[in-house]
Protein backbone atom coordinates (compact mmCIF):
# COMPACT_ATOMS: atom_id res chain seq x y z
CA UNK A 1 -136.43 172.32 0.96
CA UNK A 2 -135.66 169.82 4.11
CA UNK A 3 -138.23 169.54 7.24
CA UNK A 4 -135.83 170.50 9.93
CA UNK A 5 -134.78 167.79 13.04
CA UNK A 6 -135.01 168.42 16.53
CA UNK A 7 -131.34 168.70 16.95
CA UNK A 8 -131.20 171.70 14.48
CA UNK A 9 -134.30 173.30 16.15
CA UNK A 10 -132.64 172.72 19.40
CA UNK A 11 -129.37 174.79 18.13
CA UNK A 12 -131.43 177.40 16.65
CA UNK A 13 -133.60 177.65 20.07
CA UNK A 14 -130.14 178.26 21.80
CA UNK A 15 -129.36 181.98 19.44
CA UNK A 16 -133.01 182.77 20.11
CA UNK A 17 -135.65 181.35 17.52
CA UNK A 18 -137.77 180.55 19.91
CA UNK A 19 -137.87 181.63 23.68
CA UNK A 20 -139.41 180.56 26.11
CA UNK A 21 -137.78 177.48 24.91
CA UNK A 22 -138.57 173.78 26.34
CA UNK A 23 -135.85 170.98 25.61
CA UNK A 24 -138.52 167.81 25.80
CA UNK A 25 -142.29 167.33 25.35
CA UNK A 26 -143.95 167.65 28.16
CA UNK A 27 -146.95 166.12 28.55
CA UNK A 28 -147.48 165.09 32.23
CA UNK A 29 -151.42 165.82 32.44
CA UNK A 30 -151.31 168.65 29.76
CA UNK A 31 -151.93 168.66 26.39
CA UNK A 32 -148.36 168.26 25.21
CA UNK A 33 -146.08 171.09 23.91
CA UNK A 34 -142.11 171.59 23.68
CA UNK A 35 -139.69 169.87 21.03
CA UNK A 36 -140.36 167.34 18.67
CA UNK A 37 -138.62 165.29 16.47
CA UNK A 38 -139.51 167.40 13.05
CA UNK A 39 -141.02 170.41 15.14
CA UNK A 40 -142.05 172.45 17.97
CA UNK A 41 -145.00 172.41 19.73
CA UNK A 42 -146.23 175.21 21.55
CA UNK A 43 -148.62 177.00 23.94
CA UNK A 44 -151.43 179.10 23.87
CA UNK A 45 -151.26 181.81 26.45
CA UNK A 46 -154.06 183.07 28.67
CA UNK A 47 -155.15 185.93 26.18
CA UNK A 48 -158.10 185.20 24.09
CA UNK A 49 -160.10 187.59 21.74
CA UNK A 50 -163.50 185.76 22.10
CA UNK A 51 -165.91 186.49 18.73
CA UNK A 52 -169.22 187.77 19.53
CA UNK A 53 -172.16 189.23 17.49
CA UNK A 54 -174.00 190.73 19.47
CA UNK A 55 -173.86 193.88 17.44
CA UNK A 56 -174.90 192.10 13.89
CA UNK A 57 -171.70 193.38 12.34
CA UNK A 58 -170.21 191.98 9.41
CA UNK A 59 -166.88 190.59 9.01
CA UNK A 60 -164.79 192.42 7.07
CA UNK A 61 -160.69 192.04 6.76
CA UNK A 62 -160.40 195.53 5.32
CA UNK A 63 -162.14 197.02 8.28
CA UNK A 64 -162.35 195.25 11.10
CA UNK A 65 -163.96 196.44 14.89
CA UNK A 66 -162.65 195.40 17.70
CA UNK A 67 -166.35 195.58 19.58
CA UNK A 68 -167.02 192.04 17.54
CA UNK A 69 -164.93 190.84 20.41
CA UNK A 70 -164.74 190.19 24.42
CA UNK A 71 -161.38 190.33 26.06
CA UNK A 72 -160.94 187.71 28.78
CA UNK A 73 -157.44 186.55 30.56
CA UNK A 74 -157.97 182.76 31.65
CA UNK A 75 -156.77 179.13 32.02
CA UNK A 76 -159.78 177.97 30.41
CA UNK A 77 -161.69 179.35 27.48
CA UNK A 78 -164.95 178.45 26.63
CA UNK A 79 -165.08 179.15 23.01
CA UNK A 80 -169.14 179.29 21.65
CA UNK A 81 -170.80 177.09 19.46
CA UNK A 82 -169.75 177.53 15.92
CA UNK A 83 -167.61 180.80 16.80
CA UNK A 84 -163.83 181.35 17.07
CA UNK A 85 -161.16 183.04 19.52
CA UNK A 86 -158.21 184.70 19.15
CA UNK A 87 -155.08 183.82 20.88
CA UNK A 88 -151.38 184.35 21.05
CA UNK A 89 -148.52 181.92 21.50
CA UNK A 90 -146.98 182.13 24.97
CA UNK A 91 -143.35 181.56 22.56
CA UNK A 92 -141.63 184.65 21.13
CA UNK A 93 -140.26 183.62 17.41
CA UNK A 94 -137.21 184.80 15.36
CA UNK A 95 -137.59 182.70 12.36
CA UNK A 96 -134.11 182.81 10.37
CA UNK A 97 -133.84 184.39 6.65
CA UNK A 98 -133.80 180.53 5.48
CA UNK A 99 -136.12 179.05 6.82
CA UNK A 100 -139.99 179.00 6.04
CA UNK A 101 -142.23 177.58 9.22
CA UNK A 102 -145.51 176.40 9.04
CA UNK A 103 -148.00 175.43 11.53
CA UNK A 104 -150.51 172.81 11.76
CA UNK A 105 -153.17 172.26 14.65
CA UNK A 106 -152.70 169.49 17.67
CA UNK A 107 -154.46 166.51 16.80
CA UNK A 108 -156.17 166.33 20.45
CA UNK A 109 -158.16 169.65 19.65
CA UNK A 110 -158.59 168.67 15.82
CA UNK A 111 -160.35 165.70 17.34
CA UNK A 112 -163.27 167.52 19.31
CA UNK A 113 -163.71 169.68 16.44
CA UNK A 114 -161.53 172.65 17.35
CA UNK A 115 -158.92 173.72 14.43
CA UNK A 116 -156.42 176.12 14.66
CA UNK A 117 -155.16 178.55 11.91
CA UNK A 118 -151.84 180.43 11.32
CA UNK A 119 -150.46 181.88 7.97
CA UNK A 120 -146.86 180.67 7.41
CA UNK A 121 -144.39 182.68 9.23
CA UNK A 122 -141.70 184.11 6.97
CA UNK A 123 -138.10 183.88 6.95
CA UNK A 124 -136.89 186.77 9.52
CA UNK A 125 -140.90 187.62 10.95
CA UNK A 126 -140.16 187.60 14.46
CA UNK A 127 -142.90 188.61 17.10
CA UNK A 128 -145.71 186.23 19.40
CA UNK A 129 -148.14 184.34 16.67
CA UNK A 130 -151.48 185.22 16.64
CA UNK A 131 -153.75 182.25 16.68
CA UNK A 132 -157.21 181.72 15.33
CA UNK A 133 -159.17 178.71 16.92
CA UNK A 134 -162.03 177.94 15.54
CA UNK A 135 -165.04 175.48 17.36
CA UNK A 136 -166.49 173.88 14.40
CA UNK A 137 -169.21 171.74 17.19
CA UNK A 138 -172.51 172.49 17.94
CA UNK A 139 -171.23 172.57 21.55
CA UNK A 140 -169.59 175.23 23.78
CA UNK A 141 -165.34 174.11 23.49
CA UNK A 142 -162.86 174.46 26.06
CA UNK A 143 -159.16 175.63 25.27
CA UNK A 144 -156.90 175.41 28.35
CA UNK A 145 -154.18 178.06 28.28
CA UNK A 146 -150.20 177.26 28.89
CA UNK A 147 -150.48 173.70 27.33
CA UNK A 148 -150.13 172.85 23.97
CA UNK A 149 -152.47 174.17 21.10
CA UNK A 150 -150.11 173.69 17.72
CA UNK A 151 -146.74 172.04 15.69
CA UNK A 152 -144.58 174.48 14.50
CA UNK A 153 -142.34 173.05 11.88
CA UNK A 154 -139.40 174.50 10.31
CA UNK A 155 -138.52 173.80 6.44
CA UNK A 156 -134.93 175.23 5.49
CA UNK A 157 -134.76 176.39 1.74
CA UNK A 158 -132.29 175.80 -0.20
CA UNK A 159 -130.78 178.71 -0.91
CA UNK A 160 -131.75 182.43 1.15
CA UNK A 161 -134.57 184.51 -0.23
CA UNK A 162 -133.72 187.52 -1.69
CA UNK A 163 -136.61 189.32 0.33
CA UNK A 164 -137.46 188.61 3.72
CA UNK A 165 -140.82 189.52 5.53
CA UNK A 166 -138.36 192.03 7.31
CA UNK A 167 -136.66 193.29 4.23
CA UNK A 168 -140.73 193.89 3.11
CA UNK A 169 -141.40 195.22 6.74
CA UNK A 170 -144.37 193.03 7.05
CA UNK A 171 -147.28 194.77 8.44
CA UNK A 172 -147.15 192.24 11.22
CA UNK A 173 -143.76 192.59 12.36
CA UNK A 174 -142.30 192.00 16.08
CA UNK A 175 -146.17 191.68 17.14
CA UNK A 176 -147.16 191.07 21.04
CA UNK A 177 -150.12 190.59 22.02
CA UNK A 178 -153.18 189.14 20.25
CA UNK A 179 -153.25 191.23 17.01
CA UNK A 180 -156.35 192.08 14.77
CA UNK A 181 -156.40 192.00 10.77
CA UNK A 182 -154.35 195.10 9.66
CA UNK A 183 -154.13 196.53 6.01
């Protein structure tokens, strides 16, 4: 399995793996996002799910309320102390059946404390990534939408899979939009 160069991303960008594409890293007073050398970086949008427990609930994947969370549309979110968000990608991925991609956090948010969590996405998942970011301070975080919030990079097997997350018809499957645990 081979980490994928910015030239093959680039190509693969171009038949729609990832749209909005953008050719070079911008970083011009933002935190950086675009094309890499081994990956892509890219944005949050201005969705977040923010956690709240004001109702005592529980956590629980297998049944999971919506009323644990506040809906905002922003630049800037303000996650809590100790508390996460939910957020979605402003990029729209098509991930091909060969390829495996996995995503790791900027190291600008790592640094105050904020990490960000996505499952691999699959060969042939397609659909805006739903990202958890969780403030691991003792301090109210900010999170500044349309800039750069994770590295996406893109590992090519070496040979296809004989099931894809598509073949399966993963229960997360062209999602928009922030999306909440399903079973």
């Amino acid at each position: 399995m081979a980490i994928m160069p910015d030239t093959w991303i680039r190509e693969q960008a171009k038949q729609g793996m990832i749209t909005p594409f953008e050719e070079r890293l911008k970083r011009e007073g933002t935190i950086s996002y675009g094309l890499s050398s081994y990956g892509y970086d890219c944005r949050v949008s201005d969705e977040f799910m923010i956690f709240t427990n004001v109702d005592n609930a529980v956590v629980d994947p297998k049944n999971f309320s919506p009323a644990s969370f506040v809906t905002r549309k922003t630049g800037v979110c303000i996650i809590p102390p100790n508390s996460f968000v939910l957020a979605r990608t402003v990029e729209t991925f098509k991930v091909p059946r060969d390829v495996l991609v996995v995503c790791l956090g900027k190291s600008t948010y790592a640094r105050c404390g904020l990490i960000v969590n996505v499952t691999p996405l699959e060969p042939e998942w397609q659909g805006q990534v739903t990202l958890e970011i969780s403030n691991t301070t003792p301090l109210p975080a900010k999170v500044y939408a349309n800039e750069g919030i994770a590295q996406f990079l893109f590992f090519k097997g070496a040979s296809v899979c004989e099931i894809s997350y598509a073949d399966r018809a993963g229960k997360y499957m062209d999602q928009k939009g922030v999306t909440l645990p399903r079973m």
